[in-house]
C-alpha atoms as a PDB file:
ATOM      1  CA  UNK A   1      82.842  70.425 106.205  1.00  0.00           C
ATOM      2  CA  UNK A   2      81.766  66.947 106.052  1.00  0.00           C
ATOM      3  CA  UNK A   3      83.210  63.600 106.446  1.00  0.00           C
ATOM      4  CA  UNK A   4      84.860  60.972 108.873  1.00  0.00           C
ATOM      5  CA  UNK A   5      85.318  62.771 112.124  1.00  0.00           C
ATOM      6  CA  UNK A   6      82.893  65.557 111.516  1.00  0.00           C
ATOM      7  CA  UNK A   7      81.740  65.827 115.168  1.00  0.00           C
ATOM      8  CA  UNK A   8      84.304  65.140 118.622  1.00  0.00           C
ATOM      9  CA  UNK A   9      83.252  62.400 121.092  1.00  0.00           C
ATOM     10  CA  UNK A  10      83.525  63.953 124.349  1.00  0.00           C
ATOM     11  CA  UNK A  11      81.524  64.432 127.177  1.00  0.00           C
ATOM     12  CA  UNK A  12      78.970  67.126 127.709  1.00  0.00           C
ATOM     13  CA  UNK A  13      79.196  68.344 131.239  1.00  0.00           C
ATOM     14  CA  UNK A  14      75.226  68.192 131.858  1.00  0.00           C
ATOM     15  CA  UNK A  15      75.213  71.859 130.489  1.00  0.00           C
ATOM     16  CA  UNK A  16      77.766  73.157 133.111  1.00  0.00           C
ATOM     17  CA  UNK A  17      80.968  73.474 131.006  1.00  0.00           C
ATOM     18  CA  UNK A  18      81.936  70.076 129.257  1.00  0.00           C
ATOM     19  CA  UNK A  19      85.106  68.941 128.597  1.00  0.00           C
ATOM     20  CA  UNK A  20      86.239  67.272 125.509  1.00  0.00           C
ATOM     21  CA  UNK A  21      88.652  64.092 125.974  1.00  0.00           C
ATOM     22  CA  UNK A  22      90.927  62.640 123.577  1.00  0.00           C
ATOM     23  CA  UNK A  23      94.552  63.037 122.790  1.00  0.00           C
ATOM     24  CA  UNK A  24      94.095  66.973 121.626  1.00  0.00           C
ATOM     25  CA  UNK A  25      91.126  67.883 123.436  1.00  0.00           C
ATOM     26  CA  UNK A  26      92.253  67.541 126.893  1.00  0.00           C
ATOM     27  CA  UNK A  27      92.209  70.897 129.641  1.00  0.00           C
ATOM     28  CA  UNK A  28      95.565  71.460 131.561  1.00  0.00           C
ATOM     29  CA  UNK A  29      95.221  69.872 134.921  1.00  0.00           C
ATOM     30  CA  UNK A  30      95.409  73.029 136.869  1.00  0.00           C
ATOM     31  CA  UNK A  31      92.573  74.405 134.325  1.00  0.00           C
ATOM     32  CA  UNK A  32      90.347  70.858 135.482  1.00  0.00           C
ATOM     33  CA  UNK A  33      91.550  71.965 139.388  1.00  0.00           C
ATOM     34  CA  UNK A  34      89.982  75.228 138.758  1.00  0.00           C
ATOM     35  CA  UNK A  35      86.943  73.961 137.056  1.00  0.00           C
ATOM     36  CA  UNK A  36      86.273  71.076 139.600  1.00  0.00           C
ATOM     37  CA  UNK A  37      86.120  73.560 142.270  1.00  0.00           C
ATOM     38  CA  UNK A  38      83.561  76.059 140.454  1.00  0.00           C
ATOM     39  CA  UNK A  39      81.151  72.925 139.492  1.00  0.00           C
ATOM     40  CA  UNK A  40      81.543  71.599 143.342  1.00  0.00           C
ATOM     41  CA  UNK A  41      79.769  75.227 144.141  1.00  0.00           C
ATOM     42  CA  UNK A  42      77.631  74.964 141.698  1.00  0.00           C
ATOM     43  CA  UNK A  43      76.448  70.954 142.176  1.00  0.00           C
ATOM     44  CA  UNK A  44      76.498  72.128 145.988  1.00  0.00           C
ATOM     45  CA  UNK A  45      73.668  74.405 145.340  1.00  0.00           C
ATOM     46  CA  UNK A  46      69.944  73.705 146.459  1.00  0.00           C
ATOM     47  CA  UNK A  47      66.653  74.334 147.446  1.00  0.00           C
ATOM     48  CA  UNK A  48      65.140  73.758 151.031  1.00  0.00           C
ATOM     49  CA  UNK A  49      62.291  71.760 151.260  1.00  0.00           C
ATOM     50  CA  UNK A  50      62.726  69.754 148.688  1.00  0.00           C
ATOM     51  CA  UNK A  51      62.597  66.216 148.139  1.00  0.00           C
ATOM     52  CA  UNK A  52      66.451  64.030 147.396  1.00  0.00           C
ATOM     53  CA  UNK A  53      68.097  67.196 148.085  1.00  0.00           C
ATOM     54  CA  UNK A  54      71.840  66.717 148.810  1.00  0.00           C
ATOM     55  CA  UNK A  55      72.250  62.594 148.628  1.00  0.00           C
ATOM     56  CA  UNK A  56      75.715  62.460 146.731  1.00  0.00           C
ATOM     57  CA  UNK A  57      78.737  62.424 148.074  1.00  0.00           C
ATOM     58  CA  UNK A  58      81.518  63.332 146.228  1.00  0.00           C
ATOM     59  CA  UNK A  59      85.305  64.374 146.894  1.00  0.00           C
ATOM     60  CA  UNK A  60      85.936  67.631 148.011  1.00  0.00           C
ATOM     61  CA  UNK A  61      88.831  68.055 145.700  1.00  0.00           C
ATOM     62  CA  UNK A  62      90.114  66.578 142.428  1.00  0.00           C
ATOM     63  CA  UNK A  63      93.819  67.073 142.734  1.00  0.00           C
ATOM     64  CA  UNK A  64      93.112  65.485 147.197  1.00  0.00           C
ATOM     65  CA  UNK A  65      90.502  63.235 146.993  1.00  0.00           C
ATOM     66  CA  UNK A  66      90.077  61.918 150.513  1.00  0.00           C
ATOM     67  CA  UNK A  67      87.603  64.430 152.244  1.00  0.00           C
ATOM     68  CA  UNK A  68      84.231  64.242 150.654  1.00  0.00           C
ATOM     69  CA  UNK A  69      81.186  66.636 150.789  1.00  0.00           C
ATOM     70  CA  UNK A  70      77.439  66.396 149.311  1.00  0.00           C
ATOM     71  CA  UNK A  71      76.100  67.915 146.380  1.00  0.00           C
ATOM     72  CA  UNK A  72      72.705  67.457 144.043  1.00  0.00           C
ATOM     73  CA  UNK A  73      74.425  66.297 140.662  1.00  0.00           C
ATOM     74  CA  UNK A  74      77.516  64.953 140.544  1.00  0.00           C
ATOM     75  CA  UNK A  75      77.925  64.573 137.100  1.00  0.00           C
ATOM     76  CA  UNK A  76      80.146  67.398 136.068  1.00  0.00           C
ATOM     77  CA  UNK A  77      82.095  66.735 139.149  1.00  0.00           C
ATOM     78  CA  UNK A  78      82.716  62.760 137.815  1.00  0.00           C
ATOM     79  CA  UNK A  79      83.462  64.074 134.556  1.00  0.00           C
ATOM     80  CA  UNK A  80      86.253  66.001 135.486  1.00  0.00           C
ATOM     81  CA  UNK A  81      87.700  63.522 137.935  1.00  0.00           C
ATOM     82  CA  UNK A  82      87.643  60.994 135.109  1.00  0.00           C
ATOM     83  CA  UNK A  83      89.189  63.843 132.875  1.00  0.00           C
ATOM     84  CA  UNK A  84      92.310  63.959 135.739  1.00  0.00           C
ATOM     85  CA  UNK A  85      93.045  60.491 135.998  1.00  0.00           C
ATOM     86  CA  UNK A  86      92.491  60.120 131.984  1.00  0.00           C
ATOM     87  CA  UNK A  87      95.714  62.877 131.399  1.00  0.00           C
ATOM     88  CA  UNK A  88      97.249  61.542 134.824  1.00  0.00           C
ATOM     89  CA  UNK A  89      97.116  64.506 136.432  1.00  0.00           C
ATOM     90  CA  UNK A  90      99.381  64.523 139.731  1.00  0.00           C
ATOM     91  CA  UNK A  91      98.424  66.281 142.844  1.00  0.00           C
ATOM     92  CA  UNK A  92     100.841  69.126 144.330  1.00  0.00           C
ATOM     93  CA  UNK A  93     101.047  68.494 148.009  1.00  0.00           C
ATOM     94  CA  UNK A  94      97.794  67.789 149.627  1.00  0.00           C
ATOM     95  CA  UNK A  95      97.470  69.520 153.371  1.00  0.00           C
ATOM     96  CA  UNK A  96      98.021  66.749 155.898  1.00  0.00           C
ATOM     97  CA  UNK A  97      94.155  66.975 157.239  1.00  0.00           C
ATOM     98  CA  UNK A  98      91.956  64.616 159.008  1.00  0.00           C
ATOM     99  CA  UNK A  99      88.769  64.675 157.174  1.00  0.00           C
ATOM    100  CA  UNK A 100      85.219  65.165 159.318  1.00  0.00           C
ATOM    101  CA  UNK A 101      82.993  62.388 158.641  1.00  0.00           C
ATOM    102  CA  UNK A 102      79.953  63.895 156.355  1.00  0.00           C
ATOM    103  CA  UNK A 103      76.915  62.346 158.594  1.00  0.00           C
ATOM    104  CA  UNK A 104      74.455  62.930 156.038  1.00  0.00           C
ATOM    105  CA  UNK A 105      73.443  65.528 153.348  1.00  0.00           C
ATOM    106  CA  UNK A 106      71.266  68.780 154.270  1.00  0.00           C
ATOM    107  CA  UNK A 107      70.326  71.761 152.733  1.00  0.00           C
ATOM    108  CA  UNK A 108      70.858  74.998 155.086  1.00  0.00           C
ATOM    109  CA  UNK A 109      71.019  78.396 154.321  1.00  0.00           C
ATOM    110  CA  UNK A 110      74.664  79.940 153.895  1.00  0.00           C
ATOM    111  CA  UNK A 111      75.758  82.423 156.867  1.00  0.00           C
ATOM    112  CA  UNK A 112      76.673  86.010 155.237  1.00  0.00           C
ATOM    113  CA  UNK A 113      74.686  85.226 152.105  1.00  0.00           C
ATOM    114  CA  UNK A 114      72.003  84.515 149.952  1.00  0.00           C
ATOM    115  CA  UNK A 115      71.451  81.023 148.599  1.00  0.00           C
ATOM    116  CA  UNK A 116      71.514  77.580 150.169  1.00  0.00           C
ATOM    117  CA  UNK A 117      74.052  74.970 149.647  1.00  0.00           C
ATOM    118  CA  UNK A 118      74.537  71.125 150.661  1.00  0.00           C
ATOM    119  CA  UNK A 119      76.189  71.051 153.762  1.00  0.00           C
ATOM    120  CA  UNK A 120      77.131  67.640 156.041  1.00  0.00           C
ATOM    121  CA  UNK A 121      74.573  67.554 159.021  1.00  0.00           C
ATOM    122  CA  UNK A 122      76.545  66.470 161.806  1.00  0.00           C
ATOM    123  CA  UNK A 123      75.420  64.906 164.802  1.00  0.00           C
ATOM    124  CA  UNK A 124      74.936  67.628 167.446  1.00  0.00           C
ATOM    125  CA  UNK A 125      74.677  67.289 171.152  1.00  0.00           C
ATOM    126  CA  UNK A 126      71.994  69.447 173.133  1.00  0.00           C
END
């Protein structure tokens, strides 16, 4: 079918599950909860050794922004966040937490696991 409208603006989540935007497009807000925490794993994931590995720091959560964490790309991650303010999403109630300060991004193996993620390297005392 051709004609005015014959393909939706929206924005391509960098190949890890894009999300449309307009007024019938949208996800449920729980649904961009859910999806925001499976793209934080996956953004979180890296490879030791090598170079700019783990230098953005994001929020931890969409729906309790406050704590934040590092990951490689963050560009899903922003694309959902500006997905949840676009539909003003609301969050439940957020755990009354003091967040760690993240020091600075590293990439360490994961205990009980393959893989290696983006963890905060804190400051450690010998």
């Amino acid at each position: 079918m051709t004609g005015a409208g014959g393909s939706i603006a929206g924005h391509n989540g960098g190949g890890q599950g894009g999300h449309e935007t307009g007024p019938d497009a949208g996800e449920t807000c729980a649904q961009l909860e859910t999806d925001y925490s499976a793209a934080l794993t996956a953004a979180r994931k890296c490879t030791p050794g090598a170079p700019d590995q783990c230098q953005q720091l994001v929020d931890l959560s969409v729906s309790c922004p406050g704590c934040k964490g590092y990951v490689n790309d963050a560009t899903t991650l922003n694309t959902i966040a500006t997905e949840w303010k676009t539909q003003d999403c609301k969050a439940g109630v957020c755990p009354a937490i003091a967040c760690i300060a993240p020091g600075t991004g590293v990439c360490q193996s994961t205990s009980g696991g393959p893989g290696e993620t983006c963890q905060s390297g804190l400051a450690t005392t010998n």
